[in-house]
Protein backbone atom coordinates (compact mmCIF):
# COMPACT_ATOMS: atom_id res chain seq x y z
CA UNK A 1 0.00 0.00 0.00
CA UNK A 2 1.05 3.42 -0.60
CA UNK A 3 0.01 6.69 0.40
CA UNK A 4 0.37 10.14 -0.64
CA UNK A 5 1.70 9.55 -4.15
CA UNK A 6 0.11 12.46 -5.17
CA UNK A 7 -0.72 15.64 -3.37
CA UNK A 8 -3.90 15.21 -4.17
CA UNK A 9 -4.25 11.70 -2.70
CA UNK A 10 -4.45 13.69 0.79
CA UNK A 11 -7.27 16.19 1.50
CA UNK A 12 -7.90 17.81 4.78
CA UNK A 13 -10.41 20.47 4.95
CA UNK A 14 -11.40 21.92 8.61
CA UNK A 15 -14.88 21.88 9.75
CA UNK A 16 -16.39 24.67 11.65
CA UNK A 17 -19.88 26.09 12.89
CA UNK A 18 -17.94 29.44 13.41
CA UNK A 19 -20.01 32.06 11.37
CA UNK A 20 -17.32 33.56 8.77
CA UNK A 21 -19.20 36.73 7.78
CA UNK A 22 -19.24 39.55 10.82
CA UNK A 23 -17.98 42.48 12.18
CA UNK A 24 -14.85 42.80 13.73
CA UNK A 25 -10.73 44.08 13.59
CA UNK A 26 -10.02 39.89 13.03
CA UNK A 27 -10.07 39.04 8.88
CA UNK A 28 -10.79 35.77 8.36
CA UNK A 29 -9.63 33.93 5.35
CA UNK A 30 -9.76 30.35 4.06
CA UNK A 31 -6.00 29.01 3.47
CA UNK A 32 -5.84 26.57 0.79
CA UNK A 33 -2.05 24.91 -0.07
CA UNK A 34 -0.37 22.10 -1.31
CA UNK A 35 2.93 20.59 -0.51
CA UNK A 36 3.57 23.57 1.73
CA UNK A 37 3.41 23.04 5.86
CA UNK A 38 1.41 25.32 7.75
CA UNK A 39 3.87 27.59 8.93
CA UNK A 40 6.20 27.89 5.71
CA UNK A 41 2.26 29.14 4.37
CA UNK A 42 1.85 31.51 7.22
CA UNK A 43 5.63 32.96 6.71
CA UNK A 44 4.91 33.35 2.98
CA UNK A 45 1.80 35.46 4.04
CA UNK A 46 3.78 37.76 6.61
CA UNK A 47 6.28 38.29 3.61
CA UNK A 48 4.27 38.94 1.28
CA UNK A 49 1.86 41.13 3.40
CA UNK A 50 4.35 42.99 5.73
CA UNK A 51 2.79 41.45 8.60
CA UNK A 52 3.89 40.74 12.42
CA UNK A 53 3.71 37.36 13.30
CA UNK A 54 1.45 37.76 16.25
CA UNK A 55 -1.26 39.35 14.34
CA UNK A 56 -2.09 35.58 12.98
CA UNK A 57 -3.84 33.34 14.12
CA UNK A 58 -5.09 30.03 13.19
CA UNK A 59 -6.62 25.99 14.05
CA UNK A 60 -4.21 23.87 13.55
CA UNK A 61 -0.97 22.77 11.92
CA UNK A 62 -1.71 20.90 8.42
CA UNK A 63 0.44 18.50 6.87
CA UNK A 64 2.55 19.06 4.09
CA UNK A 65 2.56 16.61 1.85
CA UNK A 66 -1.17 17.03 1.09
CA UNK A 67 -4.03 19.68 -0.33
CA UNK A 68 -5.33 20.99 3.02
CA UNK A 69 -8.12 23.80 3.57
CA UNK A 70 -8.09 25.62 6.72
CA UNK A 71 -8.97 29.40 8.32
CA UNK A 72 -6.95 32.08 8.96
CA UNK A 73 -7.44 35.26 11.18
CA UNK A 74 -5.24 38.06 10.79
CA UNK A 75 -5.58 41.88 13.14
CA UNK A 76 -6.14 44.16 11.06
CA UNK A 77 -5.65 42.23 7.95
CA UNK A 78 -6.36 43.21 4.22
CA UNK A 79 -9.39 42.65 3.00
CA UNK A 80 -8.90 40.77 -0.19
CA UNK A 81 -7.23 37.70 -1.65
CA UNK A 82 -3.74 36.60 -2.28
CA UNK A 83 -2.75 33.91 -4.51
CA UNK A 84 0.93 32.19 -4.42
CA UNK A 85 2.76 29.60 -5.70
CA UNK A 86 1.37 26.73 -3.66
CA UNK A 87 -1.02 28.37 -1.67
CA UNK A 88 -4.55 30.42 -2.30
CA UNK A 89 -6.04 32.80 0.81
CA UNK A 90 -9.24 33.74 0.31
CA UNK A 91 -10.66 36.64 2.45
CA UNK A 92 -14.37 35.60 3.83
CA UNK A 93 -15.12 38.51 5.79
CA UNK A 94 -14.18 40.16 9.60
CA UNK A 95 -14.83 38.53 12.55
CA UNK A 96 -14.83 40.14 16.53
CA UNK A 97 -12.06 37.12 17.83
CA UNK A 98 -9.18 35.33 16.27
CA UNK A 99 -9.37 32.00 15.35
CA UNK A 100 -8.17 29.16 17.35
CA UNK A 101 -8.70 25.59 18.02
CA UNK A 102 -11.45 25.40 19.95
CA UNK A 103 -13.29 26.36 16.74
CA UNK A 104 -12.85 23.65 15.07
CA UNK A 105 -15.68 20.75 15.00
CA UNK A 106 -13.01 18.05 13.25
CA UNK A 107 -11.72 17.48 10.09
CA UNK A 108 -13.23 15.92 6.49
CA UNK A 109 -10.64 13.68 4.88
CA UNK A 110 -10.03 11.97 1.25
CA UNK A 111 -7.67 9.86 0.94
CA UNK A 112 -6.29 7.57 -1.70
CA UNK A 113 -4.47 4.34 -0.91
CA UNK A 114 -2.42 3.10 -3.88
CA UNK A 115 -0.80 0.37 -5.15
CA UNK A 116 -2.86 -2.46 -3.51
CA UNK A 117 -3.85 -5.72 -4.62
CA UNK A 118 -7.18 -7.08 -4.06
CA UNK A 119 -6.83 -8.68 -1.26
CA UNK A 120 -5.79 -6.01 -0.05
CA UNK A 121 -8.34 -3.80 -0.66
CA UNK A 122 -11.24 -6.76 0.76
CA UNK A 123 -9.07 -6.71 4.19
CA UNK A 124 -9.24 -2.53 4.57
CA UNK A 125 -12.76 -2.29 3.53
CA UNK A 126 -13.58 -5.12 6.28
CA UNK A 127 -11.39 -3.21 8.87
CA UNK A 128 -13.11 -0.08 7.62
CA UNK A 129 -16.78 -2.28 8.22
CA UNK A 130 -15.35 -2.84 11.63
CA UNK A 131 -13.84 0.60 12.62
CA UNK A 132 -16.74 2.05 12.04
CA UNK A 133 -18.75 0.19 14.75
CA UNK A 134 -15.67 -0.30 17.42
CA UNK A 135 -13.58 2.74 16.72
CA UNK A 136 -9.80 3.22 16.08
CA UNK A 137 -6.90 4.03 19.03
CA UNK A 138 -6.65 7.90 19.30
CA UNK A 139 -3.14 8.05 19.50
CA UNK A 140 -1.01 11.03 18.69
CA UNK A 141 0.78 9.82 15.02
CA UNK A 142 4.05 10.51 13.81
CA UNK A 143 3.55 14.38 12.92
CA UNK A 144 3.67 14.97 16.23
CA UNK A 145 7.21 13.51 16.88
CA UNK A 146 9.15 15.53 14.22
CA UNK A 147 11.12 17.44 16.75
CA UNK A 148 12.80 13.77 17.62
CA UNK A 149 16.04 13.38 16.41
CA UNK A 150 18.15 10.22 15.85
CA UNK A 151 19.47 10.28 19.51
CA UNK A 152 15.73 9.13 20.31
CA UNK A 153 15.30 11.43 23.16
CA UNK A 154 13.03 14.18 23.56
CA UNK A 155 14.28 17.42 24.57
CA UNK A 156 11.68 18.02 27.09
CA UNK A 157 12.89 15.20 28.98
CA UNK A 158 16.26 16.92 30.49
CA UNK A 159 14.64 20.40 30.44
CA UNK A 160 12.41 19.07 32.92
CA UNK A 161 15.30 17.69 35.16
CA UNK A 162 17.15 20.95 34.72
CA UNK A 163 19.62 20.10 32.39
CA UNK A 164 19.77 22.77 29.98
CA UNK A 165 22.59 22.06 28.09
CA UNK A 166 21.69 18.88 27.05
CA UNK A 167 18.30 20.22 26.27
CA UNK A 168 19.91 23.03 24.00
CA UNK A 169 22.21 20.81 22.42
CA UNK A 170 19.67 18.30 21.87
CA UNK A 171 17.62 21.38 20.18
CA UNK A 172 20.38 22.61 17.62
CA UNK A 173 22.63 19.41 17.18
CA UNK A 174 20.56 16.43 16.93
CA UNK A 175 20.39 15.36 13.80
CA UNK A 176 16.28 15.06 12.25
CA UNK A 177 15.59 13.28 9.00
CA UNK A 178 13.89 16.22 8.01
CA UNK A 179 17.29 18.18 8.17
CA UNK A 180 17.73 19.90 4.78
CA UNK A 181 21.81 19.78 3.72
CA UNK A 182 22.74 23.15 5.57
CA UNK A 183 21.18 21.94 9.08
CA UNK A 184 22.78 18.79 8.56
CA UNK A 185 26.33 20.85 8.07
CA UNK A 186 25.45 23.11 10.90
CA UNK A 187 24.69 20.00 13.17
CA UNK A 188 27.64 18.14 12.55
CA UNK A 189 29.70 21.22 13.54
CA UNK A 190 28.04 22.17 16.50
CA UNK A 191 28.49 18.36 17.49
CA UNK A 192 31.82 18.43 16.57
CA UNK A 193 33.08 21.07 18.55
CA UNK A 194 30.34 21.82 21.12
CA UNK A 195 31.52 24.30 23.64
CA UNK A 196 34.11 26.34 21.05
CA UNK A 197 31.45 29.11 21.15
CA UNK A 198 34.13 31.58 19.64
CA UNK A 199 35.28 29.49 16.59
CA UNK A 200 31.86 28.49 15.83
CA UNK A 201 30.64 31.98 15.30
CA UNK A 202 33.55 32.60 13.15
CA UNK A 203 33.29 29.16 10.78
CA UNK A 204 29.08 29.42 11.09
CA UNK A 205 26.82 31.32 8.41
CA UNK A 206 23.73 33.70 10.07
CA UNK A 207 20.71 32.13 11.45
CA UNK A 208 19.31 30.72 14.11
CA UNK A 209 21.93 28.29 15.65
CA UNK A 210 24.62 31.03 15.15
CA UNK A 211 22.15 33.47 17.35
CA UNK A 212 22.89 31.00 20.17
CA UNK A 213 26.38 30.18 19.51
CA UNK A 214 26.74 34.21 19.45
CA UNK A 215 25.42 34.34 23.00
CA UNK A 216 27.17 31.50 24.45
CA UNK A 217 30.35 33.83 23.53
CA UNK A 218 29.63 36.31 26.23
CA UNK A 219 27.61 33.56 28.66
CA UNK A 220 29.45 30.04 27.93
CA UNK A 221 27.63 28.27 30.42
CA UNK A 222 24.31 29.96 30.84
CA UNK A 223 22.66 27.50 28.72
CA UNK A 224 19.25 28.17 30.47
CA UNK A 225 18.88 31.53 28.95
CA UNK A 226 20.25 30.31 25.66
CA UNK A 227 17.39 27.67 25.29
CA UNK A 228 15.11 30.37 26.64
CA UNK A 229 16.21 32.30 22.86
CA UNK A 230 14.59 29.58 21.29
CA UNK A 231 11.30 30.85 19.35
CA UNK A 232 8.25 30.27 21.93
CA UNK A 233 6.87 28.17 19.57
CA UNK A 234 9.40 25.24 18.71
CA UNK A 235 9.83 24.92 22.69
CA UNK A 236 6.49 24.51 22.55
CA UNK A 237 6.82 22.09 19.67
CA UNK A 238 9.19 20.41 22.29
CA UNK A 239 6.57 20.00 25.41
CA UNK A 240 3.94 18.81 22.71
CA UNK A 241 5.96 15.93 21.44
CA UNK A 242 7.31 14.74 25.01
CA UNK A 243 3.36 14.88 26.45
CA UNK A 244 2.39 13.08 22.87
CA UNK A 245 4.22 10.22 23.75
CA UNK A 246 3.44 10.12 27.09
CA UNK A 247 0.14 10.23 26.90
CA UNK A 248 0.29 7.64 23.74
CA UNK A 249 1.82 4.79 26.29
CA UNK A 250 -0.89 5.80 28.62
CA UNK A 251 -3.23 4.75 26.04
CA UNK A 252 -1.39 1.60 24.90
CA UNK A 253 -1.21 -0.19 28.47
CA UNK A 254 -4.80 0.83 28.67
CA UNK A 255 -5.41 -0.77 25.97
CA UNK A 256 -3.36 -4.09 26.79
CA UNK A 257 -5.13 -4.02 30.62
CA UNK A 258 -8.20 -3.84 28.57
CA UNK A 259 -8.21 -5.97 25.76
CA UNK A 260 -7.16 -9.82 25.34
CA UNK A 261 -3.83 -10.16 23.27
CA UNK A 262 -5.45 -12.04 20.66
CA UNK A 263 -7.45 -8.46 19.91
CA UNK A 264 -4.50 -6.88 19.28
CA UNK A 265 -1.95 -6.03 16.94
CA UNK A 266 1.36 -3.96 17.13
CA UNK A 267 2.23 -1.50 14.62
CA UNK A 268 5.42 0.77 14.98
CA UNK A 269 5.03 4.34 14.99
CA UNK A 270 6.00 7.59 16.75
CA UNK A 271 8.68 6.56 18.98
CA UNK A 272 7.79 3.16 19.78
CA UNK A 273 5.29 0.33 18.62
CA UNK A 274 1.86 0.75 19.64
CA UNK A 275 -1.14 -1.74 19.88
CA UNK A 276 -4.50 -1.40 18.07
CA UNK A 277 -7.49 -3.72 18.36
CA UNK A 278 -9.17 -5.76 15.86
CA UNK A 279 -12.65 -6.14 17.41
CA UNK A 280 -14.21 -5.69 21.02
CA UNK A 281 -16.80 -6.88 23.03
CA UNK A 282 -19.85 -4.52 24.39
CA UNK A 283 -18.49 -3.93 27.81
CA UNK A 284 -14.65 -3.20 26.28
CA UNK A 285 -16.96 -0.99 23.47
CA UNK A 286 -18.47 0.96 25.90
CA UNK A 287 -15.86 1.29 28.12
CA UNK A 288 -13.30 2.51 25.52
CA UNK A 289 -15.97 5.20 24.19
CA UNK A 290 -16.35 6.43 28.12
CA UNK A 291 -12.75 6.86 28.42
CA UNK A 292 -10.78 9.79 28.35
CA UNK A 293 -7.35 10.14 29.64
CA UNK A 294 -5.84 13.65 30.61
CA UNK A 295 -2.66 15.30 29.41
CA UNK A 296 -0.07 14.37 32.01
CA UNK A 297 2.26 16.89 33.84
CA UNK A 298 2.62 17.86 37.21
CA UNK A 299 -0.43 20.10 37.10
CA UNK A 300 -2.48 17.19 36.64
CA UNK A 301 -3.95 15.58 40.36
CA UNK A 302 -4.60 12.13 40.70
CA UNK A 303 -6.21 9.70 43.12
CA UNK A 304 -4.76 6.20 43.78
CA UNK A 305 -5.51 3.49 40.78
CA UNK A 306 -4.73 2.37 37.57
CA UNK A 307 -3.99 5.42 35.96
CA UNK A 308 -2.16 6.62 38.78
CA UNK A 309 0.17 3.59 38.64
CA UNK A 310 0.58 3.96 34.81
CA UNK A 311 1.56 7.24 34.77
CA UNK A 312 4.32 6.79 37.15
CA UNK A 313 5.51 3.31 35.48
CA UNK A 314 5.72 5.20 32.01
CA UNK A 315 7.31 8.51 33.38
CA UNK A 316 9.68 6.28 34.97
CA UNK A 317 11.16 5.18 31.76
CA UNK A 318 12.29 8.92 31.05
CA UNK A 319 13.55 8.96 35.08
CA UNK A 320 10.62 11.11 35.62
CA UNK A 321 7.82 11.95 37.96
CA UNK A 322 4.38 13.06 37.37
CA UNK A 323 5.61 16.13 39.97
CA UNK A 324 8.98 16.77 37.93
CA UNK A 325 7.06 17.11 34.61
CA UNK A 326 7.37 20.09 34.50
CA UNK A 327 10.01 23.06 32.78
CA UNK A 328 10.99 26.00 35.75
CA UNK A 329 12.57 28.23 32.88
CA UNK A 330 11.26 29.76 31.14
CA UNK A 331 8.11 31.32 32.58
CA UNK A 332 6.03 31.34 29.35
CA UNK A 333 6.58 27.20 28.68
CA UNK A 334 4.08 24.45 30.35
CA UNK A 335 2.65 21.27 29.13
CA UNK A 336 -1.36 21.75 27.80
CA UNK A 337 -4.12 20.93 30.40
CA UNK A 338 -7.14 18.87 29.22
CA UNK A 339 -8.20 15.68 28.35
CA UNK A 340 -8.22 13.40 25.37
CA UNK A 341 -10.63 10.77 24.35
CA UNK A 342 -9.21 7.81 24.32
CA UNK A 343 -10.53 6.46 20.76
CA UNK A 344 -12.81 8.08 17.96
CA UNK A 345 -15.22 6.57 15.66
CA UNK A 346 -15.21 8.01 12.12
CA UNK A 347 -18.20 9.62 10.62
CA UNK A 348 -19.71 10.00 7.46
CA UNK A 349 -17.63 7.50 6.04
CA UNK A 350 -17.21 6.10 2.51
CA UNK A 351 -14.87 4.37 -0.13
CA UNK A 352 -14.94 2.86 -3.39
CA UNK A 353 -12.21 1.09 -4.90
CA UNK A 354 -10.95 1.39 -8.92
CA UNK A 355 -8.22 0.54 -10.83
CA UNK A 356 -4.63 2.38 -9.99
CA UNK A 357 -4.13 4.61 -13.01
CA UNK A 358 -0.01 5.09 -11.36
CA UNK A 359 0.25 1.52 -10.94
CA UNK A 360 -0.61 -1.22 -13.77
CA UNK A 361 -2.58 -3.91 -12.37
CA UNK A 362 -2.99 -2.90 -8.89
CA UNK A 363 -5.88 -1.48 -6.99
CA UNK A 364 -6.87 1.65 -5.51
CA UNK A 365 -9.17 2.47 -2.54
CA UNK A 366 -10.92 6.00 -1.82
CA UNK A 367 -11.67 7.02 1.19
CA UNK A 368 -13.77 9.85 2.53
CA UNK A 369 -14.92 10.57 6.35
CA UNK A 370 -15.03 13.11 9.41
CA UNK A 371 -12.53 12.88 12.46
CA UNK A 372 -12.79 15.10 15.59
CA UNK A 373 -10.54 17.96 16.23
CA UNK A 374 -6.98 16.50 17.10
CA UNK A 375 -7.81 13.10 16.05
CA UNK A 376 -5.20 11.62 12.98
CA UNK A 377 -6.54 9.88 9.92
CA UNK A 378 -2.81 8.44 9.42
CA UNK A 379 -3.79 6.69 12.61
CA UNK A 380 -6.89 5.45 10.84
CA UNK A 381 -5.13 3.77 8.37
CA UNK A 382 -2.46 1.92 10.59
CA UNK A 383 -5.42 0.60 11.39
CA UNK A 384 -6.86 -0.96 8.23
CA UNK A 385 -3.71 -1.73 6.95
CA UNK A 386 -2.51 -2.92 10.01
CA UNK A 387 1.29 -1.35 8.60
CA UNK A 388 2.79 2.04 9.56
């Protein structure tokens, strides 16, 4: 099976009940792009439009190797349209608030899985049959997880114990698969010769990493305030991914407490294998539906019980608490507060299968159906195909 061949073979388009046409300072605008991540989009904009960054404002981050649809708010924002190589804004009208996530109902997906055989295709439209009556594990996917770098470990994890420098260098050094060939250089020096703040201003070009390495001339050690430089929102990024994961093996021993292993099925993902389940029972149905595990940090109080005890087993693989999760520096960073449900159940769901017009003699499948806000349709289709 393969997905995302094409562009098009991915289609997101946010759902909201948030009326568009109003009075207000806030424009609102529907952002339509292809093969362009959300923020590259919103820096084009601000280029383009001689904008500050905090006058936007928007849902959600959309993927980019897809044709997504979302909204846009900008202060004070033009009223008109602007059109761009991979991307299309279209102004809708003013509004009194800018728009955030809470506005959002879910998502409508199409999606195109390619190159199957038909075997394959019977075995995802059963899964599909089933999913649709039992549901599919709401995990956090792998978009979430891009800030993890080959070393495997997420930079939250020694911010929260206080080590700084191995949260800065895990920040600027690590290397990511999605490096381009410049960050890749830049790594591989910084690694090289990590603490020759001096030369590595000298040999590095202007950006971001050379910023910090430019700081860490005058302050060599005070690597707290140098991964306080860090833009607000990749640290955020950071917290994100570590609470992801957290609360993704929260889920998974849930789910293996839960379920008999003859109902489940691994599938690797994120930064670890996961399991899903084939079918349930009524009581493991209902149960499931009911349940809805919270974002973990130190904010979070429990009582005595199961999820108490899983929270401290998993946090204890990092050489965490549920009190030491938790970043003292800067004041602006902290882990989300809420609650998650623990799976969804697709809606409005369809498919059809054809012939694969990329791949002679193989099969195709369509796909078309809502998600709730936050929920991942990659995750959906784990599921069916039972692959990552």
């Amino acid at each position: 099976m393969k997905l995302k061949c094409l562009p098009e073979d991915f289609r997101v388009t946010e759902l909201t009940d948030r009326p568009t046409h109003g009075r207000g300072s806030f424009a609102i605008y529907r952002l339509t792009k292809q093969s362009l991540g959300t923020p590259e989009a919103i820096d084009a904009i601000l280029r383009r439009w001689n904008l500050a960054r905090q006058q936007v404002s928007y849902g959600g981050l959309k993927d980019r190797h897809a044709v997504t649809e979302q909204f846009v708010t900008i202060k004070n924002g033009p009223r008109n349209d602007l059109s761009q190589t991979s991307l299309e804004l279209n102004y809708l009208g003013q509004t009194e608030r800018p728009f955030d996530a809470a506005d959002l109902i879910g998502n409508r997906f199409t999606l195109v899985l390619r190159s199957m055989s038909d075997a394959e295709v019977a075995s995802a439209e059963q899964a599909l049959s089933d999913v649709a009556v039992n549901g599919a594990p709401n995990y956090f996917d792998d978009q979430r997880f891009g800030s993890l770098g080959q070393s495997g470990e997420f930079i939250a994890v020694p911010w929260c114990r206080g080590d700084y420098e191995r949260a800065l260098r895990l920040a600027i050094a690590d290397p990511n698969e999605h490096d381009r060939p410049d960050d890749r250089k830049e790594k591989q020096l910084l690694r090289d010769r990590w603490g020759d703040w001096l030369g590595l201003k000298t040999d590095m070009p202007r950006g971001s990493r050379r910023s910090i390495v430019t700081f860490l001339v005058d302050h060599p050690t005070d690597f707290r305030r140098a991964l306080a430089l860090m833009r607000s929102d990749l640290r955020g990024l950071w917290l994100s991914a570590f609470q992801s994961a957290v609360w993704n093996r929260l889920l998974a021993e849930s789910l293996r407490d839960l379920c008999r292993p003859e109902q489940l099925f691994d599938v690797a993902f994120g930064e670890r294998p996961s399991p899903f389940f084939r079918s349930l029972d009524e009581s493991q149905r209902g149960e499931l539906l009911d349940l809805r595990l919270p974002l973990p940090s130190a904010r979070l109080k429990l009582e005595s019980g199961p999820l108490f005890d899983r929270l401290h087993r998993v946090l204890a693989e990092f050489g965490l608490e549920p009190r030491t999760m938790r970043v003292k520096f800067p004041r602006d960073a902290f882990f989300s507060k809420g609650q998650r449900a623990a799976i969804y159940v697709p809606a409005n769901v369809q498919h059809q299968s054809d012939r694969d017009e990329l791949y002679e003699g193989r099969r195709k499948l369509t796909l078309s159906f809502d998600l709730p806000r936050g929920s991942y349709a990659t995750i959906l289709i784990k599921r069916l195909t039972e692959v990552a």
